[in-house]
Protein backbone atom coordinates (compact mmCIF):
# COMPACT_ATOMS: atom_id res chain seq x y z
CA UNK A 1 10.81 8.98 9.05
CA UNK A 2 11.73 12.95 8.65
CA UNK A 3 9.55 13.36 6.14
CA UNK A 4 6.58 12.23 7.31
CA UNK A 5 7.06 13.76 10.52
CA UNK A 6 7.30 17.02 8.93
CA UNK A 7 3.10 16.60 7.79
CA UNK A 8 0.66 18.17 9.40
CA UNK A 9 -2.58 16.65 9.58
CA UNK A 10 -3.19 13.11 8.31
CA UNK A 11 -0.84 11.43 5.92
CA UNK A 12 -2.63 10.96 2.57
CA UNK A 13 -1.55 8.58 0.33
CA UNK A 14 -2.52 8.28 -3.26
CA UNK A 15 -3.03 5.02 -4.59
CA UNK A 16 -4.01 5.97 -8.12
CA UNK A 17 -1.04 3.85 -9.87
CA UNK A 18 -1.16 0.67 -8.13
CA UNK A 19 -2.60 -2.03 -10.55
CA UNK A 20 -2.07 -5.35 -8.33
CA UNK A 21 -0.27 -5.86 -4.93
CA UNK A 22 1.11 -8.61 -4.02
CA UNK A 23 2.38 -10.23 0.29
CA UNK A 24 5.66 -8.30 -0.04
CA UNK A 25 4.24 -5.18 -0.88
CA UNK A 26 1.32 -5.21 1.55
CA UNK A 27 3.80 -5.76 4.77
CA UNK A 28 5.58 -3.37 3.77
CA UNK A 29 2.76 -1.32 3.54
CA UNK A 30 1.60 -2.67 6.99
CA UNK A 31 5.01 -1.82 8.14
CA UNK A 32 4.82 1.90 6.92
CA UNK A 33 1.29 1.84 8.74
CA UNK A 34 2.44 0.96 11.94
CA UNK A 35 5.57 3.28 11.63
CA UNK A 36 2.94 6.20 11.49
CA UNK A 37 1.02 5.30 14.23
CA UNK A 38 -0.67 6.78 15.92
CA UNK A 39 -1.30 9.49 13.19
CA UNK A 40 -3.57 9.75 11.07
CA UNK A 41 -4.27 7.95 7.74
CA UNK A 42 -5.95 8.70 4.44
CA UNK A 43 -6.14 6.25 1.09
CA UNK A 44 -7.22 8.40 -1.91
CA UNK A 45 -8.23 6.80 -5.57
CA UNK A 46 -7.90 3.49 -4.65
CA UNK A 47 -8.36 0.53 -7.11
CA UNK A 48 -10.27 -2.34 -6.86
CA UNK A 49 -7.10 -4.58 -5.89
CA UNK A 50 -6.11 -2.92 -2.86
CA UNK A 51 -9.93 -2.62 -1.47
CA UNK A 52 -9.65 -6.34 -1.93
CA UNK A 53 -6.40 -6.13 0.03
CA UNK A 54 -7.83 -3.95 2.45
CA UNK A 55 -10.86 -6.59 3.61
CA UNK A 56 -8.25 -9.14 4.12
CA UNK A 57 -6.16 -7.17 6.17
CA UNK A 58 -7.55 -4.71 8.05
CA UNK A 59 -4.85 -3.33 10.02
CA UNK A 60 -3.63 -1.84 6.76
CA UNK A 61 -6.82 0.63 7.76
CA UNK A 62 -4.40 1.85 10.81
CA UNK A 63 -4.72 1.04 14.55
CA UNK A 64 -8.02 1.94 14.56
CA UNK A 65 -9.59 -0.50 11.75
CA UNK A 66 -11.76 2.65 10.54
CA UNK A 67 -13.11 2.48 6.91
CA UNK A 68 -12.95 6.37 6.74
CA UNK A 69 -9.55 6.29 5.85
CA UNK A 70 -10.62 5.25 2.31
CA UNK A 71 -11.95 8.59 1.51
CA UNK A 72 -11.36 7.94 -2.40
CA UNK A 73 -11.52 4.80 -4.94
């Protein structure tokens, strides 16, 4: 992925407009995680529906299963 090779420091991803996720979009999600590894990741304003999605699937957190990455909701 060029373009997220070309970021420096941790990949921060904005979750602001997501209103409900559903299994399709969370592996791909999961997908895009692992892709990155092992970088670093950052969730900012997340909604209620992906933390939900996030304590059912933790490797959506990154290799690491650290909360941190949640730095916004």
């Amino acid at each position: 992925m060029p373009a997220v090779d070309d970021i420096e420091g941790p990949v921060r991803i904005n979750m602001a407009g997501l209103k409900t996720i559903n299994s399709y979009g969370t592996r791909k999600l999961l997908g895009f995680v692992r892709s990155i590894a092992p970088r670093t990741l950052e969730y900012h304003e997340c909604p209620s529906a992906f933390i939900d999605t996030l304590n059912i699937v933790r490797d959506l957190l990154g290799e690491k299963h650290d909360p941190r990455v949640v730095v916004s909701y």
